[in-house]
N, C-alpha and C. Protein backbone atom coordinates (compact mmCIF):
# COMPACT_ATOMS: atom_id res chain seq x y z
N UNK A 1 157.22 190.48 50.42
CA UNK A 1 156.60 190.99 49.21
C UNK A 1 157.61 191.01 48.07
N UNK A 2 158.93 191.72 48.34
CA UNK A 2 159.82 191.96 47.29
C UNK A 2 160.71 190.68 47.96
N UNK A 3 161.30 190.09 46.77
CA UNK A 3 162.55 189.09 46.94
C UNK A 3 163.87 189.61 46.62
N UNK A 4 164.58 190.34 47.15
CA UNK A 4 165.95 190.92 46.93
C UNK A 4 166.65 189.67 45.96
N UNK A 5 166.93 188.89 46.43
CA UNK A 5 167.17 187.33 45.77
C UNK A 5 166.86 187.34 44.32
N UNK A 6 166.10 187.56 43.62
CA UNK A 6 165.55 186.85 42.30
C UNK A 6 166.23 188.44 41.91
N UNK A 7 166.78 188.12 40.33
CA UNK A 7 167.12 189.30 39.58
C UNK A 7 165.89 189.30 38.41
N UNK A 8 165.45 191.07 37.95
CA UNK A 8 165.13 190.87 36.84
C UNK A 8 166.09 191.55 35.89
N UNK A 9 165.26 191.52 34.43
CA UNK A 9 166.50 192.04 33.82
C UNK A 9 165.52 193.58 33.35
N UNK A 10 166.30 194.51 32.78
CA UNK A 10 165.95 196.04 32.61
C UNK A 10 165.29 195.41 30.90
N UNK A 11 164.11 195.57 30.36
CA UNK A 11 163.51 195.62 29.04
C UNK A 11 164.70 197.02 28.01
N UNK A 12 164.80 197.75 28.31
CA UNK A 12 165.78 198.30 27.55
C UNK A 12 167.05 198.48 27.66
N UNK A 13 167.74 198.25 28.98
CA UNK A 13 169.27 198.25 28.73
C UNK A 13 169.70 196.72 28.63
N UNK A 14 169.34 195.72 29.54
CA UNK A 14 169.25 194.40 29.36
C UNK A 14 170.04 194.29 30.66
N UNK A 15 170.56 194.99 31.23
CA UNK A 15 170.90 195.27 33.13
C UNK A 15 170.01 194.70 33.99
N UNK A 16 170.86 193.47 34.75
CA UNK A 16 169.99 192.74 35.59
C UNK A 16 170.29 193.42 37.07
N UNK A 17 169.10 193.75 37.80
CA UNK A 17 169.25 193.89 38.99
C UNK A 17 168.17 193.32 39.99
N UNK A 18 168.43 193.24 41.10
CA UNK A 18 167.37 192.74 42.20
C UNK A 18 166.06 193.51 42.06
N UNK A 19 165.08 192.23 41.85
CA UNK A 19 163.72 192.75 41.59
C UNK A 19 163.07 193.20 42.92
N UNK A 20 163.67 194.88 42.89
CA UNK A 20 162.90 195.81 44.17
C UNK A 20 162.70 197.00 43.81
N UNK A 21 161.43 197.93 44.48
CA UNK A 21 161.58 199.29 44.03
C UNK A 21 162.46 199.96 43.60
N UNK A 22 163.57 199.97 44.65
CA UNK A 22 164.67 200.87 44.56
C UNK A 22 165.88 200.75 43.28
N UNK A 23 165.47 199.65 42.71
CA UNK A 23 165.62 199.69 41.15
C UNK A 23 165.24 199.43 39.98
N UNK A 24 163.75 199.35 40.37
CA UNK A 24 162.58 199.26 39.18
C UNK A 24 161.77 200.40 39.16
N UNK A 25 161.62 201.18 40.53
CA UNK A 25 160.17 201.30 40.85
C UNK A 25 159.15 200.64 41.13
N UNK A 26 158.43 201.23 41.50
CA UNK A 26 156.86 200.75 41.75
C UNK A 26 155.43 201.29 40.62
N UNK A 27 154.63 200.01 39.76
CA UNK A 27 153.82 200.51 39.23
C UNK A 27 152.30 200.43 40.13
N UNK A 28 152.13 199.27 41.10
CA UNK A 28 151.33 199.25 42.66
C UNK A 28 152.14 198.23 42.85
N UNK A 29 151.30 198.75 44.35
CA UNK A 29 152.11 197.72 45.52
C UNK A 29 151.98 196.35 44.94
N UNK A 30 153.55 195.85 45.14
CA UNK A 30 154.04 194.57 44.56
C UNK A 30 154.61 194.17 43.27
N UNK A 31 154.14 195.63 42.62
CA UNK A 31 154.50 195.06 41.63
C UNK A 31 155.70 195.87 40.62
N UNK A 32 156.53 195.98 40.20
CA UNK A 32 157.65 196.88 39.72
C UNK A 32 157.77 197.11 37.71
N UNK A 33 158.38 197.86 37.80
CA UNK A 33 158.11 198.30 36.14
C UNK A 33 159.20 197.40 35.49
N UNK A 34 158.56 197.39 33.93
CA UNK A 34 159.95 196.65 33.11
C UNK A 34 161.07 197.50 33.00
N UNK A 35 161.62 198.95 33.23
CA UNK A 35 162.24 199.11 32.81
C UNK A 35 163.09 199.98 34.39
N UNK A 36 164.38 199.73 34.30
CA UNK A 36 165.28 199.78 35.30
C UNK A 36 165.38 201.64 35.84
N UNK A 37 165.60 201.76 36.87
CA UNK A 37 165.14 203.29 37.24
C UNK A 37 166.13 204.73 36.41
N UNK A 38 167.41 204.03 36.10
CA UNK A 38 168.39 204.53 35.00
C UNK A 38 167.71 204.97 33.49
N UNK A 39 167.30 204.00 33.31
CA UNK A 39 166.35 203.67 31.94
C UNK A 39 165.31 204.61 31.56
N UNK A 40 164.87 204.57 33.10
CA UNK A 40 163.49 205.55 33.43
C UNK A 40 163.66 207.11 33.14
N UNK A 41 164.87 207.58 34.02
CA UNK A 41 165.30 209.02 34.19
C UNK A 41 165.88 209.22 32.81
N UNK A 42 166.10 208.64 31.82
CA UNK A 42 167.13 209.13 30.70
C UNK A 42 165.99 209.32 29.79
N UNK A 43 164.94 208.72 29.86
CA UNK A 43 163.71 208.45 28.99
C UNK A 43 162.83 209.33 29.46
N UNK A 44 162.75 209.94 30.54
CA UNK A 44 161.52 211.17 31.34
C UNK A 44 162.84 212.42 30.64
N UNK A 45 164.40 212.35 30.70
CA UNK A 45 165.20 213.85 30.41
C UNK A 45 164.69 213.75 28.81
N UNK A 46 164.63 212.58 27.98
CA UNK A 46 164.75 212.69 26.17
C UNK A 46 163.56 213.62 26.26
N UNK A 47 162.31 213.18 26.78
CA UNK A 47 160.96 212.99 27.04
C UNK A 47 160.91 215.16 27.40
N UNK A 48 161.32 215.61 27.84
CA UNK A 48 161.62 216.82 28.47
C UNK A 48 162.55 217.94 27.60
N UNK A 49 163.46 217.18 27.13
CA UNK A 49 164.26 217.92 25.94
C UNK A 49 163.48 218.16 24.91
N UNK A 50 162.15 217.33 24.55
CA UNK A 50 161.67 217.23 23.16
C UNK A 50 160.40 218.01 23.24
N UNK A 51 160.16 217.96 24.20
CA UNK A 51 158.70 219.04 24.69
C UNK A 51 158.37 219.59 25.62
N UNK A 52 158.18 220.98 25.10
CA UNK A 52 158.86 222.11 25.87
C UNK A 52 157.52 222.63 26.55
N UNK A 53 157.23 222.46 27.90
CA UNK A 53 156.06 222.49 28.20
C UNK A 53 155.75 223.84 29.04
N UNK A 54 156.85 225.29 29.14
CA UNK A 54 156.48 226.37 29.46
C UNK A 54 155.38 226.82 29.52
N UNK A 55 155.17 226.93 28.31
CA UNK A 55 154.31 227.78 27.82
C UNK A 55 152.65 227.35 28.00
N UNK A 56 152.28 225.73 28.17
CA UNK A 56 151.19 224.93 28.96
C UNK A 56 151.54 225.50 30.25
N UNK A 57 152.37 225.54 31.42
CA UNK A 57 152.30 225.64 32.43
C UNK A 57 151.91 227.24 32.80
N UNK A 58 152.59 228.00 31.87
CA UNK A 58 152.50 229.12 32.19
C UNK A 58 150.47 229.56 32.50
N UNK A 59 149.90 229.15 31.24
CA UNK A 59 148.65 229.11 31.24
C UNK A 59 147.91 228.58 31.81
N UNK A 60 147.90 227.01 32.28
CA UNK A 60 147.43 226.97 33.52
C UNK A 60 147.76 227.27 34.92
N UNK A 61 148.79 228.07 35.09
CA UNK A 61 149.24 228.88 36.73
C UNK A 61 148.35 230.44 36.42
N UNK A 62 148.24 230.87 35.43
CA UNK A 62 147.38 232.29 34.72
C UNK A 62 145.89 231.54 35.05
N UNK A 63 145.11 230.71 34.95
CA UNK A 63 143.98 229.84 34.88
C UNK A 63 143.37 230.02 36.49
N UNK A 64 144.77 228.97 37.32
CA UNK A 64 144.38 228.64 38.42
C UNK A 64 144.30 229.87 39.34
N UNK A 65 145.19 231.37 38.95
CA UNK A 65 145.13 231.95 39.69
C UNK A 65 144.03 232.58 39.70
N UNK A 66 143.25 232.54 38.92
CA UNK A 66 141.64 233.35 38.86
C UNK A 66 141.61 234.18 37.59
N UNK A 67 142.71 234.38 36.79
CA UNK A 67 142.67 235.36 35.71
C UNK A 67 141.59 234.69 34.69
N UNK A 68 140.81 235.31 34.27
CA UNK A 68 140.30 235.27 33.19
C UNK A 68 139.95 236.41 31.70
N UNK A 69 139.98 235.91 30.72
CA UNK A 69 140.33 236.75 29.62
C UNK A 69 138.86 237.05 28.68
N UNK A 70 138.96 238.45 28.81
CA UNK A 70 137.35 238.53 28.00
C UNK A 70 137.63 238.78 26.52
N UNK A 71 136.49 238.66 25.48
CA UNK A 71 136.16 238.91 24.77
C UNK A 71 137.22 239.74 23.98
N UNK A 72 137.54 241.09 24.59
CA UNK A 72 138.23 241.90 24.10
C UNK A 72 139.14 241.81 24.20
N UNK A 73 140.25 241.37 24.97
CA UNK A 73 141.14 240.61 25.20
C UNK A 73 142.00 239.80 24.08
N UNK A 74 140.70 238.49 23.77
CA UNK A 74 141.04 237.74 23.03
C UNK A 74 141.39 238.40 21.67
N UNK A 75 140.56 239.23 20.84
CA UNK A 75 140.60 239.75 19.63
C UNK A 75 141.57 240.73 19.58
């Protein structure tokens, strides 16, 4: 399925490595992402520094646990 053999190259660093999961990823079976797994993690941390998603999570863990907020509450 994967050819260790053939290199691709990374779309944003320009880093060629062997076209396999373990340094592309996987987008489905067979097939791997343009951008190199380095590439990936620095771009999911920018991605994480820039939006701060507490305060979403907090509200849906308040949601899922059964809380709900009435009327009076809200106002």
């Amino acid at each position: 399925m994967y050819d260790a053999a053939v290199l691709k190259r990374c779309t944003n660093c320009g880093e060629s490595y062997p076209s396999t999961p373990e340094h592309f990823g996987q987008v489905r079976p067979g097939q791997v992402r343009p951008r190199c797994r380095n590439c990936e993690r620095a771009k999911n941390r920018e991605y994480d520094r820039n939006n701060d998603r507490s305060h979403r999570d907090a509200k849906r863990r308040k949601l899922e646990s059964g809380l709900r907020v009435s009327i009076h509450d809200k106002r």
